[in-house]
PDB file of N, CA and C in Angstrom:
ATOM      1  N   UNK A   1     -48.654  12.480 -57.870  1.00  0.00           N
ATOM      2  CA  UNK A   1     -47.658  13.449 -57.533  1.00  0.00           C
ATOM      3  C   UNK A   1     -46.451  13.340 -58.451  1.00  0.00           C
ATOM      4  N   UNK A   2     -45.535  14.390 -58.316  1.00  0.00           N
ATOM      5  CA  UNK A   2     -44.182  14.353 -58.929  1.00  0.00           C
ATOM      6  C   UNK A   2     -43.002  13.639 -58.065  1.00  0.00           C
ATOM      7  N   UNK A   3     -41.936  13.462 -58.901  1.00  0.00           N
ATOM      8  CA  UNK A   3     -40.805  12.911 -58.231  1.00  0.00           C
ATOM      9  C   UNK A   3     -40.765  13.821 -57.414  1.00  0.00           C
ATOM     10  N   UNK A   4     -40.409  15.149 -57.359  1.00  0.00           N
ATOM     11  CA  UNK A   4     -39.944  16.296 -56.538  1.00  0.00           C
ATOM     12  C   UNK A   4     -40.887  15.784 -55.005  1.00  0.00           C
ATOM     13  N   UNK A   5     -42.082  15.735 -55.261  1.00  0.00           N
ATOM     14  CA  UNK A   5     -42.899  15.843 -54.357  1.00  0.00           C
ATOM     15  C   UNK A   5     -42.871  14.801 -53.323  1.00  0.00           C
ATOM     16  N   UNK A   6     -42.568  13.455 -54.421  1.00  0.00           N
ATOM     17  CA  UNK A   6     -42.453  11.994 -53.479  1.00  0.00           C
ATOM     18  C   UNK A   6     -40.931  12.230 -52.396  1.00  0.00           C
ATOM     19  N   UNK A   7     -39.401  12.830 -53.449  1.00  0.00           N
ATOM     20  CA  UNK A   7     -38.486  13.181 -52.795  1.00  0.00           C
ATOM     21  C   UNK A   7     -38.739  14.333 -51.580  1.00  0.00           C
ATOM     22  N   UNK A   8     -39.737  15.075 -51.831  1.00  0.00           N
ATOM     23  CA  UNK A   8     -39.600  15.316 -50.192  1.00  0.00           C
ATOM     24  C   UNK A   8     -40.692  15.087 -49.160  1.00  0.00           C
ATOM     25  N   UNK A   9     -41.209  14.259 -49.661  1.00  0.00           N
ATOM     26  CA  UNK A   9     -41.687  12.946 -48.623  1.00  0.00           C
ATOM     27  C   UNK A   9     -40.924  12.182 -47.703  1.00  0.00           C
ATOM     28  N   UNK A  10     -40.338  11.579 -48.498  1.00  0.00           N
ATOM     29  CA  UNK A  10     -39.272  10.925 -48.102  1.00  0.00           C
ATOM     30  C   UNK A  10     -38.413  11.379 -47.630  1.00  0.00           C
ATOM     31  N   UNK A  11     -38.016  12.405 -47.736  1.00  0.00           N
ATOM     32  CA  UNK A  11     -36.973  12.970 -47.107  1.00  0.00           C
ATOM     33  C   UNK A  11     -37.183  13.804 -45.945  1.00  0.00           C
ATOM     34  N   UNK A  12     -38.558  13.794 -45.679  1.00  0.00           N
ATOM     35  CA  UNK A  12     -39.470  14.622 -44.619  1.00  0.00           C
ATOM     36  C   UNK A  12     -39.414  13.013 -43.515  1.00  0.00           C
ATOM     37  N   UNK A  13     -40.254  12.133 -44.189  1.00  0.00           N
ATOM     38  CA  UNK A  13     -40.153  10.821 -43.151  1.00  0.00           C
ATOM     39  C   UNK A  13     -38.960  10.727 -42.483  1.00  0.00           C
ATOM     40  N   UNK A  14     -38.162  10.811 -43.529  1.00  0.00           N
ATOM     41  CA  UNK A  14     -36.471   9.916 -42.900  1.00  0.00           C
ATOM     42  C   UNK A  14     -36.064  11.251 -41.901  1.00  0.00           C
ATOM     43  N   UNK A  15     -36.411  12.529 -42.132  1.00  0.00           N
ATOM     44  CA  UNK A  15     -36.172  13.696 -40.500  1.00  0.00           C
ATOM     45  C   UNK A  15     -36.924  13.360 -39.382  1.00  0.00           C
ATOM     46  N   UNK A  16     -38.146  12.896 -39.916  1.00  0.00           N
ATOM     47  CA  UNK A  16     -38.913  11.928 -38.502  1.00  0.00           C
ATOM     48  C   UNK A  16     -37.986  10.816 -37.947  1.00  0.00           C
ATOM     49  N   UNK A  17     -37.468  10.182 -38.625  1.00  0.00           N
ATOM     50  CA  UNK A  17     -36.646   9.071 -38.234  1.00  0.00           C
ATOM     51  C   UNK A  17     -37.301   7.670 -38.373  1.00  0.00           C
ATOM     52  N   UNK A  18     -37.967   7.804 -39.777  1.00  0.00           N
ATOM     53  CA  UNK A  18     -38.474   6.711 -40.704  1.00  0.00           C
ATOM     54  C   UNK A  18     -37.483   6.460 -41.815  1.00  0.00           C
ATOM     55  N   UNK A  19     -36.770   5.735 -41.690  1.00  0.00           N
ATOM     56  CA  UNK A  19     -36.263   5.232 -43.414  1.00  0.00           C
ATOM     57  C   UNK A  19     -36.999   4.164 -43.879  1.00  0.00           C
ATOM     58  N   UNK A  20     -36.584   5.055 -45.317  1.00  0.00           N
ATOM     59  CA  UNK A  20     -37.565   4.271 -46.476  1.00  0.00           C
ATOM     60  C   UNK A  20     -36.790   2.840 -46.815  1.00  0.00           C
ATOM     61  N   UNK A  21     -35.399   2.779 -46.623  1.00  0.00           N
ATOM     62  CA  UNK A  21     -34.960   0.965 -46.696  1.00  0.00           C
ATOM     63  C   UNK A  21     -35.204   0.464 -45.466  1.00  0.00           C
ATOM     64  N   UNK A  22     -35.350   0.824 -44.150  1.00  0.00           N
ATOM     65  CA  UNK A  22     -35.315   0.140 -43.055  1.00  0.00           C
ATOM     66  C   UNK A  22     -37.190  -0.309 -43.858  1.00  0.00           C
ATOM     67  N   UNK A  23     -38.346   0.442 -44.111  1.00  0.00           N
ATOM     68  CA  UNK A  23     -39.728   0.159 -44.199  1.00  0.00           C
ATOM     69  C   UNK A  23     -39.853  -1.146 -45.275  1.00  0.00           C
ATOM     70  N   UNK A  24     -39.216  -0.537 -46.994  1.00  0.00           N
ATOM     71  CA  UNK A  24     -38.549  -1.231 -47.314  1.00  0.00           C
ATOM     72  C   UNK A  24     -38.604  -3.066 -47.140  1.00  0.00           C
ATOM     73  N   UNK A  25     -37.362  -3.081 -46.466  1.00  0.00           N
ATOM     74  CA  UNK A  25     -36.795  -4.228 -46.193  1.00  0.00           C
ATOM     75  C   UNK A  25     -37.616  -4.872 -45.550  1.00  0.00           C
ATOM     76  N   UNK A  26     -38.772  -4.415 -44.236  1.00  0.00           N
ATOM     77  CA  UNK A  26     -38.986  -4.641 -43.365  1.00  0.00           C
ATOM     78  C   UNK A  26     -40.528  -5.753 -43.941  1.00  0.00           C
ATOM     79  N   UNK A  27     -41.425  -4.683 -44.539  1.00  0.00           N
ATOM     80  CA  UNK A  27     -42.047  -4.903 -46.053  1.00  0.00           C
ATOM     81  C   UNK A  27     -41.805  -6.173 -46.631  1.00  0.00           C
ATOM     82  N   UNK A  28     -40.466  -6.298 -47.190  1.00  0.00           N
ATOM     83  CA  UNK A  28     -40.122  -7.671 -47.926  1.00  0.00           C
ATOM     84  C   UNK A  28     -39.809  -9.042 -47.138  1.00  0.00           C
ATOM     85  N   UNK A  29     -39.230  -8.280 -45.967  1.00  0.00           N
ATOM     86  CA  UNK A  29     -39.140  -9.662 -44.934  1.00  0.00           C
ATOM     87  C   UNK A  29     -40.561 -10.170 -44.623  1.00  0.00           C
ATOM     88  N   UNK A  30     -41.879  -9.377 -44.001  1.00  0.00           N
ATOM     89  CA  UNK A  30     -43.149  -9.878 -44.065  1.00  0.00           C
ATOM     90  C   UNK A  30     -44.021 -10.433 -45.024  1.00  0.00           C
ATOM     91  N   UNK A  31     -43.662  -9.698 -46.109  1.00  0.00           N
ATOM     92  CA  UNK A  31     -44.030 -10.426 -47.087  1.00  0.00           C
ATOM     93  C   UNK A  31     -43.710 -11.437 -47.595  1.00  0.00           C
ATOM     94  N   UNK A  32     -42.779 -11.981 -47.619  1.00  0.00           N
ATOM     95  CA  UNK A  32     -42.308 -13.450 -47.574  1.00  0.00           C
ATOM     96  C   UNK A  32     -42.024 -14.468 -46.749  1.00  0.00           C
ATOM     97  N   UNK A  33     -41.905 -14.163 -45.991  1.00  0.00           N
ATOM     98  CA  UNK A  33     -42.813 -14.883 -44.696  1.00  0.00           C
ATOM     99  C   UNK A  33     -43.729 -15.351 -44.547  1.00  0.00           C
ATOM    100  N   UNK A  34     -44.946 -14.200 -44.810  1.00  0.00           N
ATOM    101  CA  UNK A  34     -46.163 -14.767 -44.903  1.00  0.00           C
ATOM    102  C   UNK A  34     -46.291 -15.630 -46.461  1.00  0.00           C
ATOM    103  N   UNK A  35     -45.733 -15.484 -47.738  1.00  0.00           N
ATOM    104  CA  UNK A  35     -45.826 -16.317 -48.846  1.00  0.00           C
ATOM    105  C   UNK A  35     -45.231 -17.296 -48.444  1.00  0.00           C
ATOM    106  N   UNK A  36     -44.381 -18.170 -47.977  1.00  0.00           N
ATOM    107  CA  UNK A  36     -43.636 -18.979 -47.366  1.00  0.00           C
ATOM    108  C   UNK A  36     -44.804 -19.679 -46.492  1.00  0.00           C
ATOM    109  N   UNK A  37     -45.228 -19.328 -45.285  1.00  0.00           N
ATOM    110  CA  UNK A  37     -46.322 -20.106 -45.114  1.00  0.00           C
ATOM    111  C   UNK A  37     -47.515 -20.211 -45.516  1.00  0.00           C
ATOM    112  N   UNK A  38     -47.908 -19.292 -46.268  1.00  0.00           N
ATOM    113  CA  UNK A  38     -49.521 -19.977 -47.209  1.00  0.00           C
ATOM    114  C   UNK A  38     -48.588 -20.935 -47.767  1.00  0.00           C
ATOM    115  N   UNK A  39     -47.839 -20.747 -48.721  1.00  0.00           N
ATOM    116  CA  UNK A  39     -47.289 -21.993 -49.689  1.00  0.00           C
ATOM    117  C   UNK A  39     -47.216 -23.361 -49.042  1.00  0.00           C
ATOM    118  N   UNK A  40     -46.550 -23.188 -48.046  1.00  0.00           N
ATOM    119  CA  UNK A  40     -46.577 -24.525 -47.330  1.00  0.00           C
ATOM    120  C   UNK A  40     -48.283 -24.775 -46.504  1.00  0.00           C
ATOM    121  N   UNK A  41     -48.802 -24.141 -46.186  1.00  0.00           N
ATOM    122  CA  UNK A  41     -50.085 -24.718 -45.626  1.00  0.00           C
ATOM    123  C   UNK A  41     -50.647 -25.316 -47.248  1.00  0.00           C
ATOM    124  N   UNK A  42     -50.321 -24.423 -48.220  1.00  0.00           N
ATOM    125  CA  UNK A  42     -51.145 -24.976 -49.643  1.00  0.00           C
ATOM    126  C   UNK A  42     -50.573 -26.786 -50.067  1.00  0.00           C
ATOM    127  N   UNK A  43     -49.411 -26.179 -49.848  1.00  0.00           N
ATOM    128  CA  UNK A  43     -49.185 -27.994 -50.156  1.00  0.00           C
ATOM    129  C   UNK A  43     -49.064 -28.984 -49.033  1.00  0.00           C
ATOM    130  N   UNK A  44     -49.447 -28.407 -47.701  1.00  0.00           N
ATOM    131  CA  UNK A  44     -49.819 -29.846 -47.021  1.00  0.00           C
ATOM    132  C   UNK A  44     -51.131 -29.842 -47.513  1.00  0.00           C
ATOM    133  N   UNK A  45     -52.007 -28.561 -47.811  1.00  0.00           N
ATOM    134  CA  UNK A  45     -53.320 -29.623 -48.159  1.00  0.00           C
ATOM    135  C   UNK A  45     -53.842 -30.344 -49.435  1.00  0.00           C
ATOM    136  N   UNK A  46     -52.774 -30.066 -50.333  1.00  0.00           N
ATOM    137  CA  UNK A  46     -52.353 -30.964 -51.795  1.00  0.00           C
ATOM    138  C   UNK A  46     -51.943 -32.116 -51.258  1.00  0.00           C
ATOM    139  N   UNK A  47     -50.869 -32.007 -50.220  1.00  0.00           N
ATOM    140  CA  UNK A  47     -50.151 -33.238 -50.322  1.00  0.00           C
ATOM    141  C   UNK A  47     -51.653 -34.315 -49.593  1.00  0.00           C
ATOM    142  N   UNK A  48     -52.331 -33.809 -48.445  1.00  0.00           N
ATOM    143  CA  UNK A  48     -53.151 -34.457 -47.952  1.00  0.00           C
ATOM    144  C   UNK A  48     -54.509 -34.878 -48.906  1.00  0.00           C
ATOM    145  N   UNK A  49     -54.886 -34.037 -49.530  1.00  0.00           N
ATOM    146  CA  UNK A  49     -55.783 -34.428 -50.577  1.00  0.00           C
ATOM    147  C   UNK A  49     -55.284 -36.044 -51.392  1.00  0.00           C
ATOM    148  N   UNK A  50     -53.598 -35.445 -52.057  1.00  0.00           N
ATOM    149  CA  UNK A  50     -53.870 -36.479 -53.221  1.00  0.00           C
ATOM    150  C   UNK A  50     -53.296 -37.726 -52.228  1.00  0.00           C
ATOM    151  N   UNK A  51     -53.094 -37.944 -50.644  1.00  0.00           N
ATOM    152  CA  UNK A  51     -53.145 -39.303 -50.000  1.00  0.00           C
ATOM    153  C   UNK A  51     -54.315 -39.200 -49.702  1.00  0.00           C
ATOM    154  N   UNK A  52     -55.195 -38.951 -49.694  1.00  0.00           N
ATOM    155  CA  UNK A  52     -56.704 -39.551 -49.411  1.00  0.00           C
ATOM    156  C   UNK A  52     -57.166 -40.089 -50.875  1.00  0.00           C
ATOM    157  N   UNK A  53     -56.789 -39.590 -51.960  1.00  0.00           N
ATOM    158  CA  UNK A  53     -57.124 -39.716 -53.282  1.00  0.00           C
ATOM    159  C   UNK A  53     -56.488 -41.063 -53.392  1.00  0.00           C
ATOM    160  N   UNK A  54     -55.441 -41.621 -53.478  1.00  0.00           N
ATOM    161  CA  UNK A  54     -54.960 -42.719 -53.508  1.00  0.00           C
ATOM    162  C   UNK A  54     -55.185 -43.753 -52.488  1.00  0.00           C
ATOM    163  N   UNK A  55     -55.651 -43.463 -51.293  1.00  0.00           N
ATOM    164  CA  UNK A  55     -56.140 -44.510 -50.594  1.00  0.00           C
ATOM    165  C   UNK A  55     -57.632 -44.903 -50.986  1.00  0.00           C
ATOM    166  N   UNK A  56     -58.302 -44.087 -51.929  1.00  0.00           N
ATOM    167  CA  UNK A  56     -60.127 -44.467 -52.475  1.00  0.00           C
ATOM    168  C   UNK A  56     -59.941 -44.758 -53.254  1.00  0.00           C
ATOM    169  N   UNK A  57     -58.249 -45.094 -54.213  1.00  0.00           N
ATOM    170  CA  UNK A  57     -58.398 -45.908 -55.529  1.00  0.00           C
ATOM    171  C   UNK A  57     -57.897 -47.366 -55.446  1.00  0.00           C
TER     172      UNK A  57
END
């Protein structure tokens, strides 16, 4: 599509009483959230790996 077309999308949502920063924001808060805990489940199971690794050497 065109800009024109996306702008009145958006501007059709937000008369529904969707805004595009409230979705947005909302978007970036979940999404990092959820990266925030894979990351940390990833390195407890690094961290747990390389103490089993050092207790078999």
């Amino acid at each position: 599509g065109t800009y024109d077309e996306a702008n009145e999308t958006l501007n059709a949502l937000e008369g529904l009483g969707v805004s595009y920063n409230d979705v947005v924001t909302l978007l970036e808060t979940e999404g990092l959230e959820k990266f925030v805990g894979s990351w940390k489940e990833l390195l407890a199971d690094v961290e747990g790996a390389l103490a089993t690794a050092r207790k078999a050497s």
